[in-house]
N, C-alpha and C. Protein backbone atom coordinates (compact mmCIF):
# COMPACT_ATOMS: atom_id res chain seq x y z
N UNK A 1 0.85 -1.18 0.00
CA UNK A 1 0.00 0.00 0.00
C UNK A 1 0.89 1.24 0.00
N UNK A 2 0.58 2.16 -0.93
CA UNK A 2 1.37 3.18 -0.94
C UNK A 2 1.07 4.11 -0.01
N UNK A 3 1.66 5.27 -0.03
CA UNK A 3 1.60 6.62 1.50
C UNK A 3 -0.14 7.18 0.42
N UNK A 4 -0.08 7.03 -0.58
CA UNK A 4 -1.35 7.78 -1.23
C UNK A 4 -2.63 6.62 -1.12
N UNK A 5 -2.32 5.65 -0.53
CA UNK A 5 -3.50 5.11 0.29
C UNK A 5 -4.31 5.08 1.62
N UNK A 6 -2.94 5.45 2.02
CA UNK A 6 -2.86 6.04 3.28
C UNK A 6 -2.82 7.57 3.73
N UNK A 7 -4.39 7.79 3.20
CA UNK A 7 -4.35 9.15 3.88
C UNK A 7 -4.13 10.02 5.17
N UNK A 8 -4.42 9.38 6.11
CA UNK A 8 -4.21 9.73 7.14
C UNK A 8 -2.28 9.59 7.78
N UNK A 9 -2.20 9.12 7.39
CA UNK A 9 -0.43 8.89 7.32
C UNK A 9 0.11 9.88 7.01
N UNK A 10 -0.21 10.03 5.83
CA UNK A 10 -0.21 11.55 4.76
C UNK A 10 -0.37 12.83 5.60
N UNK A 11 -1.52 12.81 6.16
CA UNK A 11 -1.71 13.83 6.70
C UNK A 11 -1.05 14.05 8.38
N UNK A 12 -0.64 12.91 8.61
CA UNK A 12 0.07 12.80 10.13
C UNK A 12 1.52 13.05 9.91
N UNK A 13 2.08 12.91 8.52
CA UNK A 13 3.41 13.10 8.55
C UNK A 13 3.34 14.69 8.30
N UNK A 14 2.72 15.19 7.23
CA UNK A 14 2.76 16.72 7.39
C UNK A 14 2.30 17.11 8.49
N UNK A 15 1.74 17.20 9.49
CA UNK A 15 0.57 17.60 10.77
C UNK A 15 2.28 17.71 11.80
N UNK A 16 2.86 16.77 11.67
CA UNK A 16 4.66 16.43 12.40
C UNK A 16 5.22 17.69 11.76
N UNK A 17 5.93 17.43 10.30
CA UNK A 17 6.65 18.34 9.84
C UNK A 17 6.18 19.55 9.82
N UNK A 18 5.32 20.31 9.52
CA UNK A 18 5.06 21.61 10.06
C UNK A 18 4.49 22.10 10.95
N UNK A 19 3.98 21.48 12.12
CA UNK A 19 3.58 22.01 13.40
C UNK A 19 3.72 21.35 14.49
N UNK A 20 4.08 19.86 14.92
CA UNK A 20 4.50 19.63 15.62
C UNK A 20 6.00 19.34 16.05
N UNK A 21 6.92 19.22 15.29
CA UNK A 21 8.24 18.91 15.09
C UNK A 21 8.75 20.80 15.54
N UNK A 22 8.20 21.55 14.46
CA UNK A 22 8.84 23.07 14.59
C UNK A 22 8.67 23.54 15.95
N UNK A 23 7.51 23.16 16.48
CA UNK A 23 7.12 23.78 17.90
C UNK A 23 8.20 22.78 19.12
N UNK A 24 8.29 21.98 18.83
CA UNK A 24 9.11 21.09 19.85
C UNK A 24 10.84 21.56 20.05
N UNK A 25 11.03 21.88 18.31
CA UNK A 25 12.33 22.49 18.35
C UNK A 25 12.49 24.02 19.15
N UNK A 26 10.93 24.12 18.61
CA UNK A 26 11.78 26.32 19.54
C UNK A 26 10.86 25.94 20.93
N UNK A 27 10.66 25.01 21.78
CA UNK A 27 10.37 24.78 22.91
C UNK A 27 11.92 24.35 23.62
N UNK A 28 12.62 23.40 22.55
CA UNK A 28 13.81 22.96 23.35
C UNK A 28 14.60 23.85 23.07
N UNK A 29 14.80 25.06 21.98
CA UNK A 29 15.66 26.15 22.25
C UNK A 29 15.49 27.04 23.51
N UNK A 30 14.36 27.57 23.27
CA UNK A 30 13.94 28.28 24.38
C UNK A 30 14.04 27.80 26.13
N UNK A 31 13.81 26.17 26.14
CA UNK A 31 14.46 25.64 27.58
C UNK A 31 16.09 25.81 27.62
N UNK A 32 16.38 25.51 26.64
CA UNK A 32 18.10 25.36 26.51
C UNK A 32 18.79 27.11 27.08
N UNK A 33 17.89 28.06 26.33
CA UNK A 33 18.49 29.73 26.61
C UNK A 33 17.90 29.56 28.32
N UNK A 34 17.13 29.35 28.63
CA UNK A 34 16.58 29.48 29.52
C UNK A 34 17.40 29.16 30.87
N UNK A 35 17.80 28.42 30.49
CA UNK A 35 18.81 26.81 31.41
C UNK A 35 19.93 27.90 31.47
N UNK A 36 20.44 28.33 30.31
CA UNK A 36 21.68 28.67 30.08
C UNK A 36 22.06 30.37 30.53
N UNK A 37 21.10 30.88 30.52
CA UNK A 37 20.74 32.53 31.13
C UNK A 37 20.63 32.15 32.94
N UNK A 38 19.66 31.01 33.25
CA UNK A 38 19.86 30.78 34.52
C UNK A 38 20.93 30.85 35.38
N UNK A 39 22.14 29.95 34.16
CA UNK A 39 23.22 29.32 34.87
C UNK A 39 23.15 28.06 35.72
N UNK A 40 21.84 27.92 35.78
CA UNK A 40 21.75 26.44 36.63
C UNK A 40 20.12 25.96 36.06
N UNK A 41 19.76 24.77 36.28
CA UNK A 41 18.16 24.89 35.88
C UNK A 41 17.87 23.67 37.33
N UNK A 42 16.53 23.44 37.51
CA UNK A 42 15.96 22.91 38.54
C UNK A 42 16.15 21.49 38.00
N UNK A 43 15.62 20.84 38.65
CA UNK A 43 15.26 19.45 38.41
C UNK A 43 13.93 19.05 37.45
N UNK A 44 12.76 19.89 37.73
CA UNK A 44 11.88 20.30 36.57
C UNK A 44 12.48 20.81 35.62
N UNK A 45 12.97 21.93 35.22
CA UNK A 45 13.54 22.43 34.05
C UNK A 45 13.79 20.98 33.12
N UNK A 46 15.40 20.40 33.93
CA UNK A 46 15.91 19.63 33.10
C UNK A 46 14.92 18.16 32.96
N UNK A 47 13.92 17.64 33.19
CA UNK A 47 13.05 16.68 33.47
C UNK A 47 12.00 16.89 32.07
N UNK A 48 12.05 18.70 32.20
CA UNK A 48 11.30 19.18 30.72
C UNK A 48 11.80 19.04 29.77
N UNK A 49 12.95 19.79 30.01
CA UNK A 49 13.98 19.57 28.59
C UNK A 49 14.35 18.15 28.09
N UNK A 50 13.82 17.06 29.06
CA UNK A 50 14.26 15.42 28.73
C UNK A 50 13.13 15.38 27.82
N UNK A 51 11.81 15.57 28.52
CA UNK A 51 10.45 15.14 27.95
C UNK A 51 10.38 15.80 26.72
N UNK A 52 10.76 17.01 26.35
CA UNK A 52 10.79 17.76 24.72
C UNK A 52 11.48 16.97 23.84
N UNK A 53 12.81 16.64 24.13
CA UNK A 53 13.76 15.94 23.55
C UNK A 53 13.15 14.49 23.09
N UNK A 54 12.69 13.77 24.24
CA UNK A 54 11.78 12.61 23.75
C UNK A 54 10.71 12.65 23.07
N UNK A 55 9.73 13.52 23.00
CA UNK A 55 9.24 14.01 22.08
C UNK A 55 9.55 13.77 20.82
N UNK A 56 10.53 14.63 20.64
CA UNK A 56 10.84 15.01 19.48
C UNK A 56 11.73 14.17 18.89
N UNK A 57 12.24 12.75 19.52
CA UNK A 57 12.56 12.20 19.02
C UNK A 57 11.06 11.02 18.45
N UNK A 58 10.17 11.14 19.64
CA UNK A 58 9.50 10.15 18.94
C UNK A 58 8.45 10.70 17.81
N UNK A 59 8.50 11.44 17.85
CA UNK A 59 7.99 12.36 16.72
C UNK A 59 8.67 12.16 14.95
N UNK A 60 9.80 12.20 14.97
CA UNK A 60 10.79 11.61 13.95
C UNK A 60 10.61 10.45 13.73
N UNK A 61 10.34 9.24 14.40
CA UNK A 61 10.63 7.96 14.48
C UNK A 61 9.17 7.75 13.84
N UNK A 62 8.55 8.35 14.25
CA UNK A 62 6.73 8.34 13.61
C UNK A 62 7.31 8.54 11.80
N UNK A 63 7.63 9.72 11.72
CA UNK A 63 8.11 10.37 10.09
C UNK A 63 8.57 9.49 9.72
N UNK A 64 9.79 8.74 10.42
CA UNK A 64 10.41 7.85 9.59
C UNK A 64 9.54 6.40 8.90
N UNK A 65 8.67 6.19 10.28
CA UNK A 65 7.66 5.10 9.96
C UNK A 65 6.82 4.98 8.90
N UNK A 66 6.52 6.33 8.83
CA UNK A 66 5.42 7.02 8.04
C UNK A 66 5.88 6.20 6.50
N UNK A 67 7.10 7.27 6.55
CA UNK A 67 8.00 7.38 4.82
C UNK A 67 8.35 5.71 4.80
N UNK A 68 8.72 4.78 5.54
CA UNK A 68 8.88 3.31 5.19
C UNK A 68 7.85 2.71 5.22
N UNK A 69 6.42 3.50 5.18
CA UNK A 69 5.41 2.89 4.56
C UNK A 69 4.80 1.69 5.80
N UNK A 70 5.48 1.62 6.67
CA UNK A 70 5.43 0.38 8.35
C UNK A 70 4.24 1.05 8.54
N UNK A 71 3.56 1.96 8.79
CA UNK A 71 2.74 2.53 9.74
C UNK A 71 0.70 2.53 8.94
N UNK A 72 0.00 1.65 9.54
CA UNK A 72 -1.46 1.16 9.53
C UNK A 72 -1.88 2.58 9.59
N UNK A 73 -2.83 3.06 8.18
CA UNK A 73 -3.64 3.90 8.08
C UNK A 73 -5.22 4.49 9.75
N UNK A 74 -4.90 3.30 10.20
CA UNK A 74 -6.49 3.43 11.29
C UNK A 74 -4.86 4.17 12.70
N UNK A 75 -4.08 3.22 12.61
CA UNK A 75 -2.72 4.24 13.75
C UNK A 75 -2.46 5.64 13.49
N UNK A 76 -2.20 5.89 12.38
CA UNK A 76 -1.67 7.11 12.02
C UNK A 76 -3.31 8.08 12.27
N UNK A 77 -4.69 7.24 11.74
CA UNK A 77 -5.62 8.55 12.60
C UNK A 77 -5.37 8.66 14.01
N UNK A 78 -5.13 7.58 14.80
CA UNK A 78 -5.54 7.35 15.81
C UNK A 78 -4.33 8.67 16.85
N UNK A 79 -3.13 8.63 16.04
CA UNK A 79 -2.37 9.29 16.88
C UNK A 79 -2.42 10.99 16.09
N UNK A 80 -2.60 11.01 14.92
CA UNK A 80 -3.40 12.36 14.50
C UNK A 80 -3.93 12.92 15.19
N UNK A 81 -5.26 12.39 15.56
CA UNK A 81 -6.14 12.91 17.06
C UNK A 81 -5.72 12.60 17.57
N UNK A 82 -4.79 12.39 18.54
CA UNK A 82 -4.04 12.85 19.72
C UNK A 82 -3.25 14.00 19.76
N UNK A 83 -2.76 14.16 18.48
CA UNK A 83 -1.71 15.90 18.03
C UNK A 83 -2.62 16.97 17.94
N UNK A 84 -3.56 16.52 17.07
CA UNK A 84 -4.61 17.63 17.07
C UNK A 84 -5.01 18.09 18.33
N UNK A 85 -5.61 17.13 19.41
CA UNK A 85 -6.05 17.49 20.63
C UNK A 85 -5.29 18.13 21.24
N UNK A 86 -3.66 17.77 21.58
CA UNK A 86 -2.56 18.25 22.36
C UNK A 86 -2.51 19.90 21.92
N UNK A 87 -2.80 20.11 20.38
CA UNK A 87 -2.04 21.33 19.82
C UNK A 87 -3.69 22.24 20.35
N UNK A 88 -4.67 21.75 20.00
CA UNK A 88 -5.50 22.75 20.43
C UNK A 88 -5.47 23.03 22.14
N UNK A 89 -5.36 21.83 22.80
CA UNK A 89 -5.13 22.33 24.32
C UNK A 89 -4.54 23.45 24.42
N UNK A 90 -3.00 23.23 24.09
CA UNK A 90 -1.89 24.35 24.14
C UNK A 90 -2.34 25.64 23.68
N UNK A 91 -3.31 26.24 22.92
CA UNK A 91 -3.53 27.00 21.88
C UNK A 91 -4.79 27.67 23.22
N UNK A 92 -5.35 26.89 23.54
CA UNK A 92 -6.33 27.48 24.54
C UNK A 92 -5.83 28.96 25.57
């Protein structure tokens, strides 16, 4: 099955590359200046800066899934609506 059968794939890998991937990166810049203007960061800080990082790695690992074609059209909705939900929370 190609990625053009898989619409929702389609639309979960772009939904990553331009709004969830970009936002994760200037979240972990912005902890990183943050950390680094501090001179020291808390135990939260750096606990955040783990959880962005994981993120954003598993975020990639999704893309990559995506593009090797591994990833079930009904998964890729399923975790779609979960980005969608997360991004409108945040947006609230």
């Amino acid at each position: 099955m190609s990625n053009s059968e898989k619409p929702n794939a389609e639309k979960l890998k772009n939904f990553l590359l331009q709004e969830i991937i970009p936002d994760l990166e200037e979240a972990i810049d912005e902890m990183f200046a943050f950390i680094e203007k501090a001179k020291m960061a808390s135990i939260a800080d750096k606990e955040e800066l783990q959880d962005l990082q994981e993120m954003h790695g598993e975020c990639k690992e999704i893309v990559a899934e995506i593009e090797a074609g591994e990833m079930p059209d009904a998964e890729a909705e399923e975790i779609l609506k979960e980005f969608v939900e997360m991004k409108t929370a945040d947006e609230e």
